[in-house]
Protein backbone atom coordinates (compact mmCIF):
# COMPACT_ATOMS: atom_id res chain seq x y z
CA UNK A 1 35.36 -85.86 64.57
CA UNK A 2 36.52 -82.77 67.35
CA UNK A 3 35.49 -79.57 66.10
CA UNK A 4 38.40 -76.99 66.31
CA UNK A 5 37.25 -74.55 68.84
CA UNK A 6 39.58 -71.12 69.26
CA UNK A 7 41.17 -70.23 72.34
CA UNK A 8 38.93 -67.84 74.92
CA UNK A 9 41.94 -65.50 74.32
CA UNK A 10 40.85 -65.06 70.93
CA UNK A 11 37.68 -62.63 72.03
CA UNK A 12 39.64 -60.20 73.06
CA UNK A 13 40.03 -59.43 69.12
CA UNK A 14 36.35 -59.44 68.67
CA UNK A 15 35.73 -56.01 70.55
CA UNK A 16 39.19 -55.08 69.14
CA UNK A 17 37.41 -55.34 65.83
CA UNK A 18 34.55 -53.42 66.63
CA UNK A 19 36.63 -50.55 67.60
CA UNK A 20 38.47 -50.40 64.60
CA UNK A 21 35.33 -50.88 62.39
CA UNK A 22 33.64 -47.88 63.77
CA UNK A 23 37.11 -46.17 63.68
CA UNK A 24 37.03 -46.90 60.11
CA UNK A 25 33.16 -45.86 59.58
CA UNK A 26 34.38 -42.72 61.56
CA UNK A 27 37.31 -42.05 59.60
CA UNK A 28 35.07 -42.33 55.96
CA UNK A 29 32.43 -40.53 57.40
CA UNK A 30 35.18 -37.35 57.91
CA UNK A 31 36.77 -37.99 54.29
CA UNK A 32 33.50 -37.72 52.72
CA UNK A 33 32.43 -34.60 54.64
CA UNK A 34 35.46 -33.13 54.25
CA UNK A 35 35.38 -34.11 50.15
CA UNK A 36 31.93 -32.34 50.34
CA UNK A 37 32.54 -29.57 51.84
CA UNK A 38 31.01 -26.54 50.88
CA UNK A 39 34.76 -24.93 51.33
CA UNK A 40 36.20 -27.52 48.53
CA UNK A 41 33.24 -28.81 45.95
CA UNK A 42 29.90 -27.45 46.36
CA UNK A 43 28.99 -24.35 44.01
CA UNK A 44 27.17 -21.84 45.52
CA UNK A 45 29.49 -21.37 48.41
CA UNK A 46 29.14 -17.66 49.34
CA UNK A 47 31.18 -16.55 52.71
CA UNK A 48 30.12 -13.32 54.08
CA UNK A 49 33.98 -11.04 53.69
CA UNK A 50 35.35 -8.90 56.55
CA UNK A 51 35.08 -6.14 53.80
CA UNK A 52 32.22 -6.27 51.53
CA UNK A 53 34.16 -6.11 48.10
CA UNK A 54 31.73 -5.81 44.80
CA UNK A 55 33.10 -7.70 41.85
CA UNK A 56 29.92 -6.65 39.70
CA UNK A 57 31.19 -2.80 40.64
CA UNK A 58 34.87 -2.98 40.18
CA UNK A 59 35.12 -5.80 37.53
CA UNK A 60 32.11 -5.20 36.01
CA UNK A 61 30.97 -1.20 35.87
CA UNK A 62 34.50 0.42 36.00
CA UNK A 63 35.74 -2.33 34.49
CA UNK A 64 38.92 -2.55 36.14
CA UNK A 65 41.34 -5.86 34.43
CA UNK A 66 41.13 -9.01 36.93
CA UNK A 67 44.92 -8.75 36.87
CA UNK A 68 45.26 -5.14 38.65
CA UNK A 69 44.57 -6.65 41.69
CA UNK A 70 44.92 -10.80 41.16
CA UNK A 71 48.78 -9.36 39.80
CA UNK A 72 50.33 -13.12 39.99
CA UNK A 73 47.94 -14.94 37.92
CA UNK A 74 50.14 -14.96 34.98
CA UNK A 75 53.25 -15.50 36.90
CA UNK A 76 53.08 -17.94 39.25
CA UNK A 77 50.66 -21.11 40.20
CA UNK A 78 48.53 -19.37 42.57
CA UNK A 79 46.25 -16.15 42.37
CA UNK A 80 47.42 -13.82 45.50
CA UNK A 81 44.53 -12.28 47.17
CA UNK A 82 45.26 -8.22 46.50
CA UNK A 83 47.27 -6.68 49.28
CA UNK A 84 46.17 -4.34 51.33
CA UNK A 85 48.45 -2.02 49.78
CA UNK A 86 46.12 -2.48 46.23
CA UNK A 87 43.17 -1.73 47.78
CA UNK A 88 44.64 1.59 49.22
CA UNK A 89 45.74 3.00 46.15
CA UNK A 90 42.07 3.75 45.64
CA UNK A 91 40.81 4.00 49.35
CA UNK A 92 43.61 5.36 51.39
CA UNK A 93 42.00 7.54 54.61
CA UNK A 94 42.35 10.63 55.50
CA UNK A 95 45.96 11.95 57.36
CA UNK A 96 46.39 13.92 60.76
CA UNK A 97 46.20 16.68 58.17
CA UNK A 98 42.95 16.28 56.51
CA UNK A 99 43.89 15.18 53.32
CA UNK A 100 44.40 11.52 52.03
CA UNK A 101 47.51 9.94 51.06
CA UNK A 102 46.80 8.62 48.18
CA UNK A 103 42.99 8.46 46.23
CA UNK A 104 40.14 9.65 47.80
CA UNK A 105 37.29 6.98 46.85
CA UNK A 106 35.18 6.90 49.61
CA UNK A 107 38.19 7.74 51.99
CA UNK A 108 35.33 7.84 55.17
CA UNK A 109 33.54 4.86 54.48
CA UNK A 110 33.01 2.18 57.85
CA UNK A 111 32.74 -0.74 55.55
CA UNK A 112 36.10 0.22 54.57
CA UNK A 113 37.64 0.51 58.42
CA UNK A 114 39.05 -2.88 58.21
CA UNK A 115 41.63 -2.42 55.25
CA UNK A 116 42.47 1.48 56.87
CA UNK A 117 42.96 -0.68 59.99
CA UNK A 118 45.17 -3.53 57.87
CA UNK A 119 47.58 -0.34 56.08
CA UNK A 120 47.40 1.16 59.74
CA UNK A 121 48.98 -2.30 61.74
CA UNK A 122 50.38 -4.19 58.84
CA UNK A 123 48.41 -6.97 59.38
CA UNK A 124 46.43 -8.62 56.93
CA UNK A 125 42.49 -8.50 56.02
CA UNK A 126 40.93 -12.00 56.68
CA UNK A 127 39.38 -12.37 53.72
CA UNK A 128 37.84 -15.55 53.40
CA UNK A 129 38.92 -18.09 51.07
CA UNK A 130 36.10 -18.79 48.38
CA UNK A 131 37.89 -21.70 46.11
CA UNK A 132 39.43 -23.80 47.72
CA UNK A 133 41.22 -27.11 46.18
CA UNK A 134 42.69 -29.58 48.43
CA UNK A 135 45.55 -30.28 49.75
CA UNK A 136 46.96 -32.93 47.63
CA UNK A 137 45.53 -31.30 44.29
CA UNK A 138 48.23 -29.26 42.08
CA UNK A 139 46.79 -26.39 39.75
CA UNK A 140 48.69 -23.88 38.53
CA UNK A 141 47.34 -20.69 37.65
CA UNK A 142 49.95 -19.10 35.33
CA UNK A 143 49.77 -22.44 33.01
CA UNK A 144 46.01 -21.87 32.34
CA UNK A 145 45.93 -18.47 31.53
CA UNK A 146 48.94 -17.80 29.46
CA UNK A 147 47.21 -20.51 27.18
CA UNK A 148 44.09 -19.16 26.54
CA UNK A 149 41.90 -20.49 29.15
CA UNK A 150 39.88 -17.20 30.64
CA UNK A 151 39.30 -16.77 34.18
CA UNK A 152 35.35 -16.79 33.76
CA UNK A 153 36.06 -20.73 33.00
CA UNK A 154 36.64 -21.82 36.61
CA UNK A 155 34.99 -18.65 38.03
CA UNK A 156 31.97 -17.85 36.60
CA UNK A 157 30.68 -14.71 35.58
CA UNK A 158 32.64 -12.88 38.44
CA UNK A 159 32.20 -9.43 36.61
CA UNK A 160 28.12 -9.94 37.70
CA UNK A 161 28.83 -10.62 41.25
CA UNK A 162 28.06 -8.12 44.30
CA UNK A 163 29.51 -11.24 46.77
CA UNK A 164 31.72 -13.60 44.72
CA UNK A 165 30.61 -17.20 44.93
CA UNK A 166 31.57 -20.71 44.20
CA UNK A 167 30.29 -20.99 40.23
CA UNK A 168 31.37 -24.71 39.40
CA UNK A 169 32.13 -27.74 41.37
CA UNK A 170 35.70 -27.97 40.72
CA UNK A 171 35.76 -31.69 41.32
CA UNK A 172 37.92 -34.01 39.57
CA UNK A 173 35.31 -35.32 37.20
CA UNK A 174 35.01 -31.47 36.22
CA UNK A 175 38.87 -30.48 35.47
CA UNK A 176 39.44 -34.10 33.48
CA UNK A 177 36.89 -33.62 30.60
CA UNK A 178 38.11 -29.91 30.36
CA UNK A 179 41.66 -31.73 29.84
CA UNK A 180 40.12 -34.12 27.38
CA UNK A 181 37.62 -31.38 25.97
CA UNK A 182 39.85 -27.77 26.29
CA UNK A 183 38.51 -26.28 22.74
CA UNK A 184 35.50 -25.03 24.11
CA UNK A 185 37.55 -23.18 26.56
CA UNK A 186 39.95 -21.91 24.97
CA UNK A 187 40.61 -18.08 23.38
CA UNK A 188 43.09 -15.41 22.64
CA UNK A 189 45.21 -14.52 25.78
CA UNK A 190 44.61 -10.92 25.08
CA UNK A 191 41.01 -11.99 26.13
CA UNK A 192 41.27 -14.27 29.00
CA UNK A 193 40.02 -11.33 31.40
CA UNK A 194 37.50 -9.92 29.22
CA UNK A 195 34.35 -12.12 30.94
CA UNK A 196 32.24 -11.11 28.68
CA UNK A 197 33.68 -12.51 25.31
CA UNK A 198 32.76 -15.13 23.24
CA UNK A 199 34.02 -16.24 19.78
CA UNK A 200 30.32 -15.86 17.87
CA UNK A 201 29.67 -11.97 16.45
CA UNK A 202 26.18 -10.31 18.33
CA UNK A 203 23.23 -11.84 17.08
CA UNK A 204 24.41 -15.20 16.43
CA UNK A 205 23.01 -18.14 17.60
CA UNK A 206 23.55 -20.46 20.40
CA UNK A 207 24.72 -23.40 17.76
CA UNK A 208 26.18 -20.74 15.88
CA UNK A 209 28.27 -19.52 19.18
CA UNK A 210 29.17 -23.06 19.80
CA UNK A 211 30.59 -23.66 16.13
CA UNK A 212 32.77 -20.83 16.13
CA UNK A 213 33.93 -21.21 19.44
CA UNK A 214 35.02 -24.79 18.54
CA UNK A 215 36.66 -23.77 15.18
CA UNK A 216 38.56 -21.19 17.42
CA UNK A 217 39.54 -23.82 19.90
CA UNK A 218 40.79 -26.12 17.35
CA UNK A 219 43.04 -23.75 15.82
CA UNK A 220 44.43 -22.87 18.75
CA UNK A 221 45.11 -26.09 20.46
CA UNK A 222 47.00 -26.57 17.25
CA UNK A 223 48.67 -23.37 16.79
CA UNK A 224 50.01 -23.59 20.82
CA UNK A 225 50.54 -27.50 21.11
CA UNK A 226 48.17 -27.27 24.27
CA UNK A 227 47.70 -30.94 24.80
CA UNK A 228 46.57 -31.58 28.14
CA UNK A 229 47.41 -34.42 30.44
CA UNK A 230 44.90 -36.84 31.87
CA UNK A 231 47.35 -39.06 33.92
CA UNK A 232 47.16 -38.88 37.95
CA UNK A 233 50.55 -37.41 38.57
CA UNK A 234 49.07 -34.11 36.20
CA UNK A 235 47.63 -32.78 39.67
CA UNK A 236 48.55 -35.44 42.70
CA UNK A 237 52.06 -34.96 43.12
């Protein structure tokens, strides 16, 4: 019996194949950095800003509301980075004539040159993005937080931070059990940008904390039919 031999033409395909196998490893290699990226998943992410902006000062010490300068949070699905105009109302520089044009805070400042510079041109600060979802993920902002889900629950304890940093991972494993488990992160709206509140009164325990917080939860899931979706097309659209 003839064994079947292939053509010579045939080996052409072979290094063919290897191209497009180490295309392929390539390719996977760049997905998976790119899925790891300290821009997209890891926590801990902490850019150095063209301006250095203190959350623990403004959020935290003059208490100023998350929404005075993040003013589309409730509106829309993304969270504007403050204009430049924002930032002036407080720090405007000093005019030809001496005086500023608006507040006076720190009016002389160098760190401050580059939003003068920004109201002076009209072009933007380049602040640097610190959470960052991809592409092909859909989160709206305004759906969160006009149910009861606080800012510090993606964000961390912002109000603490002298350079704001990546608190949680934000991967997909992360958002789906808040969808399945949203009680524990849920609270009145009037409270979404106080960082610093919890359900439990001072004093009470950690089990204590995470009772009430859970009775709270409850009640409110029911009281605003939240029921979150789990399905794919939720956030891949």
């Amino acid at each position: 019996m003839q064994r079947f031999l292939f053509p010579r033409w045939t080996n052409k395909f072979l290094a063919l194949l290897g191209v497009l196998t180490a295309a392929g490893g390539a390719y996977a290699g760049v997905l998976f950095l790119g899925a790891t990226s300290p821009i997209t998943l890891n926590t801990g992410y902490r850019p150095e800003q063209p301006v250095p902006f203190s959350h623990a000062l403004h959020a935290g010490e003059l208490k100023m509301d998350c929404r005075y300068c993040h003013n589309s949070v409730e509106k829309s699905a993304h969270s504007t980075i403050p204009a430049t105009q924002t930032c002036i109302n407080c720090h405007s520089p000093k005019t030809a004539a001496g005086a500023p044009a608006l507040s006076a805070v720190h009016s002389e400042s160098l760190k401050l040159k580059p939003v003068h510079e920004s109201w002076r041109t009209g072009e933007s600060v380049d602040w640097i993005r610190v959470h960052r979802l991809p592409d092909y993920v859909y989160f709206n902002h305004s759906a969160h937080v006009t149910r009861g889900v606080s800012c510090v629950t993606c964000h961390g304890r912002v109000d603490k931070m002298d350079i704001v940093h990546q608190a949680k991972d934000q991967s997909m494993t992360w958002c789906i059990d808040c969808h399945r488990n949203p009680e524990p992160h849920l609270r009145p709206v009037e409270e979404i940008t106080n960082l610093a509140w919890t359900a439990g009164a001072e004093g009470d325990s950690e089990e204590e904390q995470k009772a009430k917080q859970l009775a709270l939860g409850k009640k409110l899931k029911a009281e605003k039919n939240i029921n979150p979706q789990t399905n794919c097309a939720v956030c891949h659209r």
